[in-house]
N, C-alpha and C. Protein backbone atom coordinates (compact mmCIF):
# COMPACT_ATOMS: atom_id res chain seq x y z
N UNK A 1 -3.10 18.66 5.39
CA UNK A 1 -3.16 18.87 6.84
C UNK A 1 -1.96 18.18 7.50
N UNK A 2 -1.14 18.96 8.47
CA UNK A 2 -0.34 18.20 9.14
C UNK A 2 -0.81 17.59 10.44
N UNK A 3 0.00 16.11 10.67
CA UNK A 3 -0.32 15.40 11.50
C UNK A 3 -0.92 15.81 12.82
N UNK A 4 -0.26 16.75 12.88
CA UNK A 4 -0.72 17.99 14.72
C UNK A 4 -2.43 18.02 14.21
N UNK A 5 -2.32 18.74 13.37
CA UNK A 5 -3.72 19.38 13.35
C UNK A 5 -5.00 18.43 13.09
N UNK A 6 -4.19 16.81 12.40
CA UNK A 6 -5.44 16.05 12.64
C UNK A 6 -5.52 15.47 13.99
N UNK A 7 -4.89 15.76 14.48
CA UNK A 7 -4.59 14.83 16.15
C UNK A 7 -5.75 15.76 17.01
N UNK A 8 -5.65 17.26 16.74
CA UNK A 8 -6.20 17.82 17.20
C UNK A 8 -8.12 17.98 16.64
N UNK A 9 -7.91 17.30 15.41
CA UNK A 9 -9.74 17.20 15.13
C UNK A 9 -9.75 16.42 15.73
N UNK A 10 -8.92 14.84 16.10
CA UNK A 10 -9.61 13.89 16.87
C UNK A 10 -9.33 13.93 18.06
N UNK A 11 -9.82 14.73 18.75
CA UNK A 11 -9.25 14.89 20.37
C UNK A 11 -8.50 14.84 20.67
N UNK A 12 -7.39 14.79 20.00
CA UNK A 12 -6.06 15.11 20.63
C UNK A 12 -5.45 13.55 20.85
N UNK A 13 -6.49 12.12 21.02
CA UNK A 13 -5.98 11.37 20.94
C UNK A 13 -5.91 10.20 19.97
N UNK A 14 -4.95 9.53 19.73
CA UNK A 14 -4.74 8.39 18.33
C UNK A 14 -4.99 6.90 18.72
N UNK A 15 -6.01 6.23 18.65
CA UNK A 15 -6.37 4.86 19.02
C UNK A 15 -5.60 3.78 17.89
N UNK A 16 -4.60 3.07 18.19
CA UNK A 16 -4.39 2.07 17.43
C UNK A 16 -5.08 0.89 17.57
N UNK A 17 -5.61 0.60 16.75
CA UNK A 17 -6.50 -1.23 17.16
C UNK A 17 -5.50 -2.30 16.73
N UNK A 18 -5.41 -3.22 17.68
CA UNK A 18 -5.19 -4.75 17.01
C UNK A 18 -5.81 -5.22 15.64
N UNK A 19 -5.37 -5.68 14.71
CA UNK A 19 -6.40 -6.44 13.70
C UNK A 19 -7.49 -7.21 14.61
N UNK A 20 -6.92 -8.15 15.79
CA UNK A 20 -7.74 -9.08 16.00
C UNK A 20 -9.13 -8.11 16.35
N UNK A 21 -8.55 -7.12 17.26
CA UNK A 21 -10.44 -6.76 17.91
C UNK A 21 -10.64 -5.64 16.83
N UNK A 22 -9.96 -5.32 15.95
CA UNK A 22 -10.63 -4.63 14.50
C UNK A 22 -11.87 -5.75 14.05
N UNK A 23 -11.45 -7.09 13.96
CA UNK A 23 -11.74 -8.08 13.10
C UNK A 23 -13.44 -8.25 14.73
N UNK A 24 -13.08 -8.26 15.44
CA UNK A 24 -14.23 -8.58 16.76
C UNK A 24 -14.94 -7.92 16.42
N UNK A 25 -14.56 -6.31 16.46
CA UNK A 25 -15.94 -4.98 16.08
C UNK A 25 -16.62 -5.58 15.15
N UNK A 26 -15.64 -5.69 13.84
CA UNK A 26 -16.61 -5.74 12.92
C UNK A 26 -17.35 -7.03 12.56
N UNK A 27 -16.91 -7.67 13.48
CA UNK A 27 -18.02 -8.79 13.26
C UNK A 27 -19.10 -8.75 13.50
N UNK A 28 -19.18 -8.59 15.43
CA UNK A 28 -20.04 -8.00 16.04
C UNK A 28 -21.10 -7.09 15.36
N UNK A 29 -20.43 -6.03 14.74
CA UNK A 29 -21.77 -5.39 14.06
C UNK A 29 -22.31 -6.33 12.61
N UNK A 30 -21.66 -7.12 11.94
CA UNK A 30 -22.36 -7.40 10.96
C UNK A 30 -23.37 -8.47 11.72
N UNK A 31 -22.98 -9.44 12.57
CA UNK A 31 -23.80 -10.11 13.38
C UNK A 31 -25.72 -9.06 13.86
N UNK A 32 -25.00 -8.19 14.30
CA UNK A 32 -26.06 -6.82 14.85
C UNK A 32 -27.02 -6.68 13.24
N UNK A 33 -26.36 -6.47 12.54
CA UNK A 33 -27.61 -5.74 10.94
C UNK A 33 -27.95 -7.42 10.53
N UNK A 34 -27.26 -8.36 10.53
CA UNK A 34 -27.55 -9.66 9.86
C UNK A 34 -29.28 -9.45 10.79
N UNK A 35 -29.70 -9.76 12.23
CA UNK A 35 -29.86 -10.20 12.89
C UNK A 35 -31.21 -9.26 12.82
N UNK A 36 -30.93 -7.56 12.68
CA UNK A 36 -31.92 -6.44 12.11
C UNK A 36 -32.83 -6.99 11.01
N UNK A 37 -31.91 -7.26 9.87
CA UNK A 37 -32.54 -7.22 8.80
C UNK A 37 -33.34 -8.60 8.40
N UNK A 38 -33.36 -9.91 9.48
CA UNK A 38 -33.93 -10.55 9.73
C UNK A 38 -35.34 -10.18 10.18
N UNK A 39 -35.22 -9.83 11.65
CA UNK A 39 -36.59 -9.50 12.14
C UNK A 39 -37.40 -8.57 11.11
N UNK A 40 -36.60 -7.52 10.13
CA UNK A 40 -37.31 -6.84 9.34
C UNK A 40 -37.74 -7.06 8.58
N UNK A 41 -37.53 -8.43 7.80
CA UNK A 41 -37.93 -9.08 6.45
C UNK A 41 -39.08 -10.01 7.35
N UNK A 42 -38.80 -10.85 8.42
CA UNK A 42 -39.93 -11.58 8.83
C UNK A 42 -41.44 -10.87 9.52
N UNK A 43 -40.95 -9.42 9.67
CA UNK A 43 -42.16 -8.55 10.35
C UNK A 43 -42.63 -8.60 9.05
C-alpha cells in the first residue's frame, strides 16, 4: 500500500505522539486494568 492510501484509511490524518505522552497513555491504562482486575479478584 502506498503512503496516500494509508493516510486515507486513517482519515486522512497522521497523529505523531511524543514518547513522553505515548509513555502517559500507556500508563494510564495499565493503572485502569491493574485497578479492574483488582476489584475482580476481590469480588
Amino acid at each position: 500500500m502506498t503512503e496516500q492510501a494509508l493516510s486515507k484509511l486513517a482519515g486522512g490524518r497522521e497523529i505523531v505522539l511524543p514518547l513522553s505522552k505515548a509513555l502517559e497513555i500507556s500508563l494510564r491504562s495499565l493503572k485502569i486494568r491493574f485497578g479492574r482486575s483488582i476489584i475482580t479478584t476481590s469480588g
